[in-house]
C-alpha atoms as a PDB file:
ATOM      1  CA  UNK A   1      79.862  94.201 104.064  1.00  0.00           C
ATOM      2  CA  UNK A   2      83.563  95.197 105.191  1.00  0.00           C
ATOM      3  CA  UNK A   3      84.930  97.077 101.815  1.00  0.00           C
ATOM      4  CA  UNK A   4      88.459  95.475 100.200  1.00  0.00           C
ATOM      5  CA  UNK A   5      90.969  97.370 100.853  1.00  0.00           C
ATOM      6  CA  UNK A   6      93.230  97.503  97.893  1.00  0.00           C
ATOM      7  CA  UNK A   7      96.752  98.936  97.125  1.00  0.00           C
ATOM      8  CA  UNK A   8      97.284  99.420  93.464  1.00  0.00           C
ATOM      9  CA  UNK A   9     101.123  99.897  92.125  1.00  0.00           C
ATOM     10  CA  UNK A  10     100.602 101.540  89.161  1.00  0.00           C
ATOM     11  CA  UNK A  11     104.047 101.204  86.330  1.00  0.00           C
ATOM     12  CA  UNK A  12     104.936 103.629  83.799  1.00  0.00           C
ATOM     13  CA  UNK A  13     102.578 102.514  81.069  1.00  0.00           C
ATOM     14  CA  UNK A  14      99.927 104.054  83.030  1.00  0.00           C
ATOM     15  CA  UNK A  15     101.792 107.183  83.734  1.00  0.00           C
ATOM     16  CA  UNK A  16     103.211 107.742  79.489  1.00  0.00           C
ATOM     17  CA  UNK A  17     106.681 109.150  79.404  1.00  0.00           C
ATOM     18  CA  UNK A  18     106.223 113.316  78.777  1.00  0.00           C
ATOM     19  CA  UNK A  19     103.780 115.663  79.814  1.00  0.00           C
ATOM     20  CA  UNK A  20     101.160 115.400  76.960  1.00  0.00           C
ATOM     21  CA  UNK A  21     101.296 111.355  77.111  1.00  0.00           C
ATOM     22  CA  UNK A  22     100.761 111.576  81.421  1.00  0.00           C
ATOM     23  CA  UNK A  23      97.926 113.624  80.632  1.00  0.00           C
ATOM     24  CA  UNK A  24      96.499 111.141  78.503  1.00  0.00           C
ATOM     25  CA  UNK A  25      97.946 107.958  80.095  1.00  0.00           C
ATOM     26  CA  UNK A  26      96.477 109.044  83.527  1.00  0.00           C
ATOM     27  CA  UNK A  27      92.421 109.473  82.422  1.00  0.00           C
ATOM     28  CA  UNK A  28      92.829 106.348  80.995  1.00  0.00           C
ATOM     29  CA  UNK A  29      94.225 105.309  84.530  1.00  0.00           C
ATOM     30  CA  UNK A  30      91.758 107.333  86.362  1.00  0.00           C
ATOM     31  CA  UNK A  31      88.721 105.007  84.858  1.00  0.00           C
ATOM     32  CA  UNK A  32      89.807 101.817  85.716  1.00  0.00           C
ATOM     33  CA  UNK A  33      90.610 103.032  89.429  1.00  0.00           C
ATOM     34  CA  UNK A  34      87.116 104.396  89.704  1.00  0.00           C
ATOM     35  CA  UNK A  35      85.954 100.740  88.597  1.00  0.00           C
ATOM     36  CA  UNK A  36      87.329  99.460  91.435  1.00  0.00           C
ATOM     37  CA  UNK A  37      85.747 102.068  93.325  1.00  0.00           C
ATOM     38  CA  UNK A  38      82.340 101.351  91.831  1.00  0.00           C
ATOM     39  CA  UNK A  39      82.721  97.302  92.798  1.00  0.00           C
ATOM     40  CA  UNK A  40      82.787  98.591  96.372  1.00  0.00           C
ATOM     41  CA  UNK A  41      86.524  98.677  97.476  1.00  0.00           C
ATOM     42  CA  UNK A  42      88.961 101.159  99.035  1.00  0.00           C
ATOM     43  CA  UNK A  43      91.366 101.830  96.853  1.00  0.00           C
ATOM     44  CA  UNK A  44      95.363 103.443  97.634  1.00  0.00           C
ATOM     45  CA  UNK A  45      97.577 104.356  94.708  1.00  0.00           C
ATOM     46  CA  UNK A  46     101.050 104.257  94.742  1.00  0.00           C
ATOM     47  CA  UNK A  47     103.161 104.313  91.672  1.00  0.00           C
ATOM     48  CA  UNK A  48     106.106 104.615  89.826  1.00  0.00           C
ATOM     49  CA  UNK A  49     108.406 107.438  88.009  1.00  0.00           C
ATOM     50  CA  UNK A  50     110.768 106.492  86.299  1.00  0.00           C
ATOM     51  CA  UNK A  51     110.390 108.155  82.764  1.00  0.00           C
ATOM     52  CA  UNK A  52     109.027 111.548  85.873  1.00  0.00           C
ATOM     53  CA  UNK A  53     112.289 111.216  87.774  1.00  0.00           C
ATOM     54  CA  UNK A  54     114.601 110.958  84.455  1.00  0.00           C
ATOM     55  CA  UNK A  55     113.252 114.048  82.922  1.00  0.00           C
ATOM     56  CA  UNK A  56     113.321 116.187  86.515  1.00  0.00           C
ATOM     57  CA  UNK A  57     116.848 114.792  86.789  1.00  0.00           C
ATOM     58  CA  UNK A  58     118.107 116.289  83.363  1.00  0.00           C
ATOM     59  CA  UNK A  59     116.579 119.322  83.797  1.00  0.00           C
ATOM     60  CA  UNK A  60     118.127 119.975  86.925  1.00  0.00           C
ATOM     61  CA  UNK A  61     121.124 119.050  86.039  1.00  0.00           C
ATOM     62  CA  UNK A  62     121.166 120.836  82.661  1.00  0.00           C
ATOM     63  CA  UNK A  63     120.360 124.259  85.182  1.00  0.00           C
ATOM     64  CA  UNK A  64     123.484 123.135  87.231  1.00  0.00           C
ATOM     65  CA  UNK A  65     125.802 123.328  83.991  1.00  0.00           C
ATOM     66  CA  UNK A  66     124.188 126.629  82.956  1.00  0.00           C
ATOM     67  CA  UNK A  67     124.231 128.698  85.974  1.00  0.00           C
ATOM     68  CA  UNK A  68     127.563 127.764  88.554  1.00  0.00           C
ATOM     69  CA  UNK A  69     125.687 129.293  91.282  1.00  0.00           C
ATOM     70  CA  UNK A  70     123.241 126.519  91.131  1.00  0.00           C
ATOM     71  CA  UNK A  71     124.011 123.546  93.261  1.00  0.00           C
ATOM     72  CA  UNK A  72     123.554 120.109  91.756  1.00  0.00           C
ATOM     73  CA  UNK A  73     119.750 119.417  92.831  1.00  0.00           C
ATOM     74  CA  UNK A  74     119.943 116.065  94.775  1.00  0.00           C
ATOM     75  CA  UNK A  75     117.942 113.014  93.101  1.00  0.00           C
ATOM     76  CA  UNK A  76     115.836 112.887  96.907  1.00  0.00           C
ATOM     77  CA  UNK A  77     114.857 116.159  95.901  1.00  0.00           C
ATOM     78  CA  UNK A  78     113.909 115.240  91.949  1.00  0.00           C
ATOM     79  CA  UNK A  79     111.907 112.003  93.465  1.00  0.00           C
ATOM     80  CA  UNK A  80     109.831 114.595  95.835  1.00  0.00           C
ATOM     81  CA  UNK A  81     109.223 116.891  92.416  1.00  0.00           C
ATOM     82  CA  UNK A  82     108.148 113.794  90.939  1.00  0.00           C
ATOM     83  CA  UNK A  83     105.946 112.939  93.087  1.00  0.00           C
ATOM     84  CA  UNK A  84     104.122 116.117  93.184  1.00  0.00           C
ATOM     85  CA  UNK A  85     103.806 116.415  89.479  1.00  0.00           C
ATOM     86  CA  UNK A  86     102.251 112.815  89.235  1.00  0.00           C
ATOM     87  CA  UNK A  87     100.250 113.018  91.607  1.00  0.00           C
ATOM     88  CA  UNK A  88      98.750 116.606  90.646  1.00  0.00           C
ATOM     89  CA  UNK A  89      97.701 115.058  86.812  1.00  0.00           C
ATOM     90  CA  UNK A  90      96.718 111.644  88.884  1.00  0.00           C
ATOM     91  CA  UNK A  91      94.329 113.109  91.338  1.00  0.00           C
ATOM     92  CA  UNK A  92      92.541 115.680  88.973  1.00  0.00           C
ATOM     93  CA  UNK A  93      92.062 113.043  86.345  1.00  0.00           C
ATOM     94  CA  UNK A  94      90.471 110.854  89.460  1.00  0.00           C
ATOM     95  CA  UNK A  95      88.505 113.784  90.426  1.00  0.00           C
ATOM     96  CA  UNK A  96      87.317 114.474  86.825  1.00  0.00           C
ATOM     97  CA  UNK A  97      86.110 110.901  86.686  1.00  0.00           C
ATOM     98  CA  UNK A  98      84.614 110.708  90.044  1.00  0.00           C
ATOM     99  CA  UNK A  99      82.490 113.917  89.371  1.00  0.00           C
ATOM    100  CA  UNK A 100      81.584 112.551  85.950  1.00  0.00           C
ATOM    101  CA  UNK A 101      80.121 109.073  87.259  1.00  0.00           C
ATOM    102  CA  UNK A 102      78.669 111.947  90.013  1.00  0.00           C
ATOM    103  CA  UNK A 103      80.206 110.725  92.870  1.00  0.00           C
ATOM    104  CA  UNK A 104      81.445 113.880  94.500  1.00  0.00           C
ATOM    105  CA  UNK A 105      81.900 112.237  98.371  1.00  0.00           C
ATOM    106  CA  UNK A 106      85.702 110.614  97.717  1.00  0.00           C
ATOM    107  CA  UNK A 107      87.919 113.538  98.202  1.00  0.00           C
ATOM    108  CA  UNK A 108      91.915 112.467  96.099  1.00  0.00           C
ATOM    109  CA  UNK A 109      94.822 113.431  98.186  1.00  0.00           C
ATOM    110  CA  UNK A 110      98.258 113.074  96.915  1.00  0.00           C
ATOM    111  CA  UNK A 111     100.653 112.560  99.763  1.00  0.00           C
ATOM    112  CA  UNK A 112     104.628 113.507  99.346  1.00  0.00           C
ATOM    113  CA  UNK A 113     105.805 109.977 100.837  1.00  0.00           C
ATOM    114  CA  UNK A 114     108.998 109.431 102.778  1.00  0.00           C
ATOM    115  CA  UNK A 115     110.765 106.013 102.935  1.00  0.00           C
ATOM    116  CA  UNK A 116     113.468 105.154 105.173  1.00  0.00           C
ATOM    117  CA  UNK A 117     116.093 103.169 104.037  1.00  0.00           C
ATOM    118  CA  UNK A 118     118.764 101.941 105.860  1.00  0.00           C
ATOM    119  CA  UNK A 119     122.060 102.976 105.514  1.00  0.00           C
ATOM    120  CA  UNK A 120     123.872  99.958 105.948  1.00  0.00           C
ATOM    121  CA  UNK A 121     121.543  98.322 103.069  1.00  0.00           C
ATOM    122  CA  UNK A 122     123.687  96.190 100.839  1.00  0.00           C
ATOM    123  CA  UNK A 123     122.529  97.928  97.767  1.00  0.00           C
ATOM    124  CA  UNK A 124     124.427 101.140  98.746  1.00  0.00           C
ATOM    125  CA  UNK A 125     128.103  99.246  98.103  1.00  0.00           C
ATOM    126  CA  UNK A 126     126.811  98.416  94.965  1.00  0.00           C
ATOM    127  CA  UNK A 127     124.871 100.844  92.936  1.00  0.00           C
ATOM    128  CA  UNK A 128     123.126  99.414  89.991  1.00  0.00           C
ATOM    129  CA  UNK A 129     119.839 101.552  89.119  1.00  0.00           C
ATOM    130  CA  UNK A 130     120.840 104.076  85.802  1.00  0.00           C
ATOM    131  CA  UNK A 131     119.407 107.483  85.854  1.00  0.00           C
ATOM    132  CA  UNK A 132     119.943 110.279  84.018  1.00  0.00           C
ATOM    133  CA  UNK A 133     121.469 110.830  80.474  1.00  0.00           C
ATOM    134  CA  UNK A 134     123.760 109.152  78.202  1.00  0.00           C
ATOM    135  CA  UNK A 135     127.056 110.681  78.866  1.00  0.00           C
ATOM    136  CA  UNK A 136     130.572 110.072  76.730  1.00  0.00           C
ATOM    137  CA  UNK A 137     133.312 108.678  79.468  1.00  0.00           C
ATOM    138  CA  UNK A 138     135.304 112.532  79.244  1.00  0.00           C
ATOM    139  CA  UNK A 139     131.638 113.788  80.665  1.00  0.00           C
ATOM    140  CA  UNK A 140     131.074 110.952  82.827  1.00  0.00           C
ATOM    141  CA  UNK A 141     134.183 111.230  84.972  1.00  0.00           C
ATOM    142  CA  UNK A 142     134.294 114.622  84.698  1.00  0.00           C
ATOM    143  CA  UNK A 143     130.699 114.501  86.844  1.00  0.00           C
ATOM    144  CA  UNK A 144     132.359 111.866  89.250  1.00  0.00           C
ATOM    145  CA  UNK A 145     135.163 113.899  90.122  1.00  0.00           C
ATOM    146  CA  UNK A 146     133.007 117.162  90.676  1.00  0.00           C
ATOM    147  CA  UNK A 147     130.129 115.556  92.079  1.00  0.00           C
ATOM    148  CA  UNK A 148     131.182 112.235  93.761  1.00  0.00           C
ATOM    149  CA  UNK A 149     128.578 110.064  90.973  1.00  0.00           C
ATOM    150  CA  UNK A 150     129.289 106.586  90.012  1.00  0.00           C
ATOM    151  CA  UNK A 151     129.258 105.896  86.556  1.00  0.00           C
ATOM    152  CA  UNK A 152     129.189 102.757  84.557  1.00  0.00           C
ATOM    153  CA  UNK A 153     128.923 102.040  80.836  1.00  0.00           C
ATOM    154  CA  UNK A 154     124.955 101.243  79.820  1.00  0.00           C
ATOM    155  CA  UNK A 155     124.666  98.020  77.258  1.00  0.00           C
ATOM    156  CA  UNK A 156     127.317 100.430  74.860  1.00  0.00           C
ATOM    157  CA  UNK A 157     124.970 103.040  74.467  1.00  0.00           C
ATOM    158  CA  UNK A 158     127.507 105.431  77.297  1.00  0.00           C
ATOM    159  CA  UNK A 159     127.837 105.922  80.706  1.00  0.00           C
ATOM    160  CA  UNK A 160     125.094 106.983  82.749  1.00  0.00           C
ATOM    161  CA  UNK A 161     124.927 107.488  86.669  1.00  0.00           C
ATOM    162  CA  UNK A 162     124.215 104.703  88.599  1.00  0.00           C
ATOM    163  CA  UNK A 163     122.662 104.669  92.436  1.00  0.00           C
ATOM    164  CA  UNK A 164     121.842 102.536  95.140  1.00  0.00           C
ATOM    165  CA  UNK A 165     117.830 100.630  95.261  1.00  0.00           C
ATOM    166  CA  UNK A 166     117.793  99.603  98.911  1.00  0.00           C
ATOM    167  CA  UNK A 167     114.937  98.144  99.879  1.00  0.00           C
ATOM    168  CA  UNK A 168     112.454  99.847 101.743  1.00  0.00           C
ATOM    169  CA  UNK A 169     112.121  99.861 105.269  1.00  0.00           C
ATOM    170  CA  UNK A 170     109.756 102.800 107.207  1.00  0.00           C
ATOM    171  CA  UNK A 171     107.206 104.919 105.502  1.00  0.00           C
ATOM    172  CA  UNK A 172     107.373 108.019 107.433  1.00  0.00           C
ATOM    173  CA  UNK A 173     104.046 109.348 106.642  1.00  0.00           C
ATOM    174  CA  UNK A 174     102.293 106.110 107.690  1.00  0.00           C
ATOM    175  CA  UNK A 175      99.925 107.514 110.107  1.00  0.00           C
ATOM    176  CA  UNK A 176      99.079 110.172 107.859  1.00  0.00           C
ATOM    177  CA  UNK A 177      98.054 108.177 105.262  1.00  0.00           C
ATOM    178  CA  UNK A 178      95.823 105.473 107.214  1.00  0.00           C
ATOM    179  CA  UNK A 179      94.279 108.439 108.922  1.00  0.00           C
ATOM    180  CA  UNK A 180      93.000 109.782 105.259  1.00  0.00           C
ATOM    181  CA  UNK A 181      92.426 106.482 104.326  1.00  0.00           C
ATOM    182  CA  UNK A 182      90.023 105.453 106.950  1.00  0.00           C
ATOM    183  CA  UNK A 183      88.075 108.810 106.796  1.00  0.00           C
ATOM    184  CA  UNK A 184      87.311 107.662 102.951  1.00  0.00           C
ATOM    185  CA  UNK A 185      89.795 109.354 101.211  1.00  0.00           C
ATOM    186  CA  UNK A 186      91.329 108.102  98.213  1.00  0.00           C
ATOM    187  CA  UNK A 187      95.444 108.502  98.558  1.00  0.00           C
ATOM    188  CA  UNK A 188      98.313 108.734  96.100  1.00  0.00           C
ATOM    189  CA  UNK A 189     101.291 107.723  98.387  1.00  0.00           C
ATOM    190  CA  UNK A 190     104.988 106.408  97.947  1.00  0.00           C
ATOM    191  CA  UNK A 191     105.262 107.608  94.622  1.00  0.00           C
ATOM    192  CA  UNK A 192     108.310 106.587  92.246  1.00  0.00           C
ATOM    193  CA  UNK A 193     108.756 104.055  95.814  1.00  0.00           C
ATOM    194  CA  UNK A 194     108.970 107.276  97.990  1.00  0.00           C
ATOM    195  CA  UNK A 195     111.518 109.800  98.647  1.00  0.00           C
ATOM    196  CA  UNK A 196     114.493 107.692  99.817  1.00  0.00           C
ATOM    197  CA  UNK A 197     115.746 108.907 103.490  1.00  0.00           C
ATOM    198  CA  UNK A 198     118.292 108.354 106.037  1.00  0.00           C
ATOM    199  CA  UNK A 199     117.248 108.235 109.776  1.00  0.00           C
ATOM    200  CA  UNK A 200     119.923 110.626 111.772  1.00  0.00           C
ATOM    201  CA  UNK A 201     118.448 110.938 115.203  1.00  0.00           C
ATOM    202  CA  UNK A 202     115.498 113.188 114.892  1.00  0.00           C
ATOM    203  CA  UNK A 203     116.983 114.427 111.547  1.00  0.00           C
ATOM    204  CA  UNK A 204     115.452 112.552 108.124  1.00  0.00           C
ATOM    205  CA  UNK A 205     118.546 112.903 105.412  1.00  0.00           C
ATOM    206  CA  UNK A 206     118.132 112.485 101.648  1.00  0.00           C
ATOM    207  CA  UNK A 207     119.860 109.285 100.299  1.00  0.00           C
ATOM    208  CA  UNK A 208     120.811 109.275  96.642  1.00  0.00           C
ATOM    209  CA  UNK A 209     119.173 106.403  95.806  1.00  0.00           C
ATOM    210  CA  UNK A 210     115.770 104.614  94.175  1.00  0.00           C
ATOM    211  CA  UNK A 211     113.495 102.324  96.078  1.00  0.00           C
ATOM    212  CA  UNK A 212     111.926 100.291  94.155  1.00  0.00           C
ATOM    213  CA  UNK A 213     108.010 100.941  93.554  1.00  0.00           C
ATOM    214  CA  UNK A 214     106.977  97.344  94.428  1.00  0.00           C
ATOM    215  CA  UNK A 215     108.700  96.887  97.373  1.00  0.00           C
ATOM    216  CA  UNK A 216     107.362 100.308  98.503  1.00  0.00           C
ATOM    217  CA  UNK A 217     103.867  99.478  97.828  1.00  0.00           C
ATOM    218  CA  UNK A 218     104.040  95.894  98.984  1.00  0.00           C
ATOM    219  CA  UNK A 219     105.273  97.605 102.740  1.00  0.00           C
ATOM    220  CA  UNK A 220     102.177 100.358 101.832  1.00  0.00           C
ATOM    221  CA  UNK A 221      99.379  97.446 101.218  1.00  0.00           C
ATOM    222  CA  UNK A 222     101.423  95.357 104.622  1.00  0.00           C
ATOM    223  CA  UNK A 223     100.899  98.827 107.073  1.00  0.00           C
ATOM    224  CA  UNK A 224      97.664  99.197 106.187  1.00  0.00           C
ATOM    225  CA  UNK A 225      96.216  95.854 106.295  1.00  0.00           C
ATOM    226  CA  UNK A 226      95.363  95.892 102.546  1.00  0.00           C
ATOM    227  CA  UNK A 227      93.109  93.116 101.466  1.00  0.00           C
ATOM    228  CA  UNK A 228      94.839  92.985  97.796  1.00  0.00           C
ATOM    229  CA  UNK A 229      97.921  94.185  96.568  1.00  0.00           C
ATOM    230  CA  UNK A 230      97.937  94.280  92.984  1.00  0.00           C
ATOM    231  CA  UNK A 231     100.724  95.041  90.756  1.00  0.00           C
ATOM    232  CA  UNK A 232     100.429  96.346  87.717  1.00  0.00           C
ATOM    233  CA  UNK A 233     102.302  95.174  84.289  1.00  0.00           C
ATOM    234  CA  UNK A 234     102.369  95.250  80.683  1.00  0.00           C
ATOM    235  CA  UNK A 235     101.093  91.541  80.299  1.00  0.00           C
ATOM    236  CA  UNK A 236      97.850  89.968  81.634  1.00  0.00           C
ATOM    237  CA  UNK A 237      99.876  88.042  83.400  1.00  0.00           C
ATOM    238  CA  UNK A 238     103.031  86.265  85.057  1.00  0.00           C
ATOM    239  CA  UNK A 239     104.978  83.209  82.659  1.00  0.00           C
ATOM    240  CA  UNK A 240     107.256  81.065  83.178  1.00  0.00           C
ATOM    241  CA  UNK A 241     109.788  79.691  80.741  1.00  0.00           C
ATOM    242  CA  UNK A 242     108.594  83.575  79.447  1.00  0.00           C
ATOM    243  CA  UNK A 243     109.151  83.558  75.249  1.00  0.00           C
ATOM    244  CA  UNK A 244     110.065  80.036  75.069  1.00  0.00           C
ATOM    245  CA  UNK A 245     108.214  77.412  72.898  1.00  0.00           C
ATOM    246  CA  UNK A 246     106.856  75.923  76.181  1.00  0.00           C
ATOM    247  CA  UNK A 247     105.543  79.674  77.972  1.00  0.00           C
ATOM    248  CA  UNK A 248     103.378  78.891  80.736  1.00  0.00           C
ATOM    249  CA  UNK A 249     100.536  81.715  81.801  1.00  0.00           C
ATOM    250  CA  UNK A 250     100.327  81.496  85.457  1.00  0.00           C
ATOM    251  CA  UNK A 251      96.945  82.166  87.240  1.00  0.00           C
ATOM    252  CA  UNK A 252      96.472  80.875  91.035  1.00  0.00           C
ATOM    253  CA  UNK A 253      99.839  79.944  91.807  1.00  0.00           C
ATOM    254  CA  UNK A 254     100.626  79.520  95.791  1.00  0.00           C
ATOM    255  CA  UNK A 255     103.643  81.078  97.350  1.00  0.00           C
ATOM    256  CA  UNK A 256     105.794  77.765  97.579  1.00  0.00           C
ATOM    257  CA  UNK A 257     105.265  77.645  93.426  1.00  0.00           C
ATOM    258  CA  UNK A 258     106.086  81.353  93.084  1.00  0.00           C
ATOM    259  CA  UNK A 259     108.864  80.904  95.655  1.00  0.00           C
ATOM    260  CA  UNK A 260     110.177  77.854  93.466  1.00  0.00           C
ATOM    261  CA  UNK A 261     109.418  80.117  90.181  1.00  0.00           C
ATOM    262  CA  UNK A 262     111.900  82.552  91.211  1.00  0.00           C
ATOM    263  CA  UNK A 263     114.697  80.173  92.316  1.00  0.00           C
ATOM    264  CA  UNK A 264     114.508  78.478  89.045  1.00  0.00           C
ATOM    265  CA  UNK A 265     114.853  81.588  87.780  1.00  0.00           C
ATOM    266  CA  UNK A 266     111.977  82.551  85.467  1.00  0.00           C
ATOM    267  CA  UNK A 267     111.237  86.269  86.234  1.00  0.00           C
ATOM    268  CA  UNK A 268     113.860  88.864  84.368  1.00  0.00           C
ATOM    269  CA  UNK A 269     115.613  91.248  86.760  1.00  0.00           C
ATOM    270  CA  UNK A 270     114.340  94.513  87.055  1.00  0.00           C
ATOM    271  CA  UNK A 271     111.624  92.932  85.482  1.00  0.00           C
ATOM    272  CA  UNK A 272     108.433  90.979  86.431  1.00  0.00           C
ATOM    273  CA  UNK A 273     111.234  89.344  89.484  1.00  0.00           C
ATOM    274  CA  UNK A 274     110.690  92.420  91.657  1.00  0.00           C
ATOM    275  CA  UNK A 275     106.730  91.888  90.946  1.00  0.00           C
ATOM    276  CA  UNK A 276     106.730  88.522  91.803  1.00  0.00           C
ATOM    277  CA  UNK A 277     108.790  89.079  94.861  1.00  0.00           C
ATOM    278  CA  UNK A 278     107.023  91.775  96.118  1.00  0.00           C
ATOM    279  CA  UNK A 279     103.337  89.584  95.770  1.00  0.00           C
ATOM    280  CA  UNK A 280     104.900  86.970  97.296  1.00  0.00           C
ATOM    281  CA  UNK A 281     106.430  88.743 100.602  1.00  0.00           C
ATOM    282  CA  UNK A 282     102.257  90.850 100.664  1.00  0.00           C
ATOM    283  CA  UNK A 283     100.819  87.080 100.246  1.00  0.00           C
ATOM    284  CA  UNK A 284     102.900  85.917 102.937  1.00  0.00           C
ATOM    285  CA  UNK A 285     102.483  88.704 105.181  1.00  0.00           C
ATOM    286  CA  UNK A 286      99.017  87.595 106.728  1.00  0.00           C
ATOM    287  CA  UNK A 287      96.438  84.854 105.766  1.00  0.00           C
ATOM    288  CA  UNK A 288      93.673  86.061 103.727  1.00  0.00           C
ATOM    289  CA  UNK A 289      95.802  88.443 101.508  1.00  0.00           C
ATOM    290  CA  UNK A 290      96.025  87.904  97.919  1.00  0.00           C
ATOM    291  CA  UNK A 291      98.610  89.587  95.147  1.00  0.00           C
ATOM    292  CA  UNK A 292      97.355  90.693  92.074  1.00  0.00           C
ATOM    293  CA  UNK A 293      99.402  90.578  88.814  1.00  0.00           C
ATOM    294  CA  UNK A 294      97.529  92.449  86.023  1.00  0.00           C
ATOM    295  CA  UNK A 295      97.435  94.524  83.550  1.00  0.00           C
ATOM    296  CA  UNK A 296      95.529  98.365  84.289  1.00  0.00           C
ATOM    297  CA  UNK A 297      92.704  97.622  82.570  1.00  0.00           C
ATOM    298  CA  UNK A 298      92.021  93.661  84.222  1.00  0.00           C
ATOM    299  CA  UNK A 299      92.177  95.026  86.979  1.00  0.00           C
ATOM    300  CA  UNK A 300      88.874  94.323  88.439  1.00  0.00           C
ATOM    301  CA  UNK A 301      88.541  90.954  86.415  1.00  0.00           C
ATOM    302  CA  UNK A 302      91.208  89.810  88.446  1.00  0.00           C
ATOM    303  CA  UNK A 303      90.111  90.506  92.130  1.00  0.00           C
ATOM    304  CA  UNK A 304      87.111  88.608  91.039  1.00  0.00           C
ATOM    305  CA  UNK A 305      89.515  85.678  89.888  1.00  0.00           C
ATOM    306  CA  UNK A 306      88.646  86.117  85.790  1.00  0.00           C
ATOM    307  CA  UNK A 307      92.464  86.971  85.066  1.00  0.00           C
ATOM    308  CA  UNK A 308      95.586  87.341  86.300  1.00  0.00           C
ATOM    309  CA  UNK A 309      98.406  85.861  88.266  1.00  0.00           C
ATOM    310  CA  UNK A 310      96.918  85.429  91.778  1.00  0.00           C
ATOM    311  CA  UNK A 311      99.223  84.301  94.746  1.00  0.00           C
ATOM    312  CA  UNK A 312      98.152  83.691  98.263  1.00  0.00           C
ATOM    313  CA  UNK A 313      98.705  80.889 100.551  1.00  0.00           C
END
């Protein structure tokens, strides 16, 4: 029987936010991917950074302050470090598990992923997505005026730097990555959504900007004809009317309910929306592919249809 192919967006409970908790966070991670492998699918990893990203960010800009000769490291760059560092305590804690179960024929590859964005993207002429520290406003338009950032006061906590999250639209690497995947590897790509790039002619340009880590693995699981794309959260699964007296669970939904869902306007921002949206634009990609969202450790209780918010057509 054909194997599914599943792409599995991990979020940043399964990553922790410093280096001891990743350590941790990603053996826990590594076990419930190696389920999956056990139940007979092909499995791709992408995931996101956020807390990763932050940190790399800070330090880099910290070095910046203390030495003038060092140029401000841009946030392409930090995503690509990010990336790296993930996916180096990702794949050994994979490659732990895999040897301890004694399967020692599923080599892990992390690949640094490249997404092109496009530069006339809406997003860009209104950046939104915080990164960094907490600045006062003396710091924060001192930093615009030597650097070019955009600031913007954060819920009265300070200002923080704000970029672009266009949506993504090539993953350079593509071929790369179905070519490991089809030998049998298992693959770490797109991490933190990929590194964020600008197409100038032959030339690949660093944007300062985020993509968001479920629209990047939703175009991941589309490219390579993924079975399942299943999207990892902090709750079992998707509600509407979310906290209310009348919360609703949802389980098989079909994409004209999730579609309707979103325009009345049940999924929070920068929350479970850009889940929801991203299952829905996989499920309506091709017939016979099915969005997963789950928490980490339901994760194989959901493919079977125990758990979950499922959409498909």
């Amino acid at each position: 029987m054909k194997k599914k192919r599943i792409v599995i967006a991990l979020g940043g409970n399964a990553l922790g936010n410093t280096l001891p908790e990743q350590m941790e966070a990603v053996k826990v991670t590594a076990k419930a991917i190696v389920d999956l492998l056990e139940d007979g699918c092909e499995v791709i990893v992408a995931h996101g950074n956020g807390p990763q990203v932050g940190m790399i960010n800070n330090a880099m800009s910290a070095l910046s302050r203390e030495d003038v000769k060092q140029p401000v490291v841009p946030l392409s760059v930090c995503v690509a470090m990010s990336q790296a560092y993930i996916g180096y305590d990702l794949q050994n804690a994979l490659r732990e598990e895999l040897f301890n179960r004694n399967i020692h024929d599923v080599p892990v590859t992390t690949m640094i992923t490249q997404v092109r964005v496009d530069e006339n993207d809406p997003a860009f002429l209104n950046p939104s997505k915080p990164i960094g520290q907490f600045m006062s406003l003396e710091q924060a338009m001192s930093l615009g005026e030597q650097y070019g950032y955009i600031v913007k006061e954060d819920a009265g906590r300070g200002y923080r730097r704000v970029v672009a999250s266009p949506k993504p639209a090539e993953i350079i690497e593509i071929d790369a990555i179905r070519s490991l995947v089809n030998s049998g590897q298992l693959v770490i790509a797109c991490g933190g959504g990929g590194i964020p790039v600008i197409k100038k002619g032959n030339h690949l340009k660093g944007a300062s900007a985020v993509i968001d880590k479920d629209f990047a693995s939703e175009l991941l699981a589309e490219e390579l004809d993924a079975d399942f794309l299943i999207i990892l959260t902090a709750v079992e699964k998707a509600a509407v009317n979310y906290g209310k007296p009348d919360q609703k669970w949802l389980a098989d939904i079909t994409i004209a309910e999730a579609e309707r869902y979103i325009e009345e306007g049940h999924f929070a921002p920068g929350s479970m929306l850009p889940k929801v949206q991203a299952a829905v634009k996989f499920a309506s990609s091709k017939e016979g592919r099915t969005a997963l969202i789950t928490l980490l450790e339901k994760a194989s209780e959901g493919i079977s249809g125990k758990t979950g918010t499922r959409i498909s057509l």
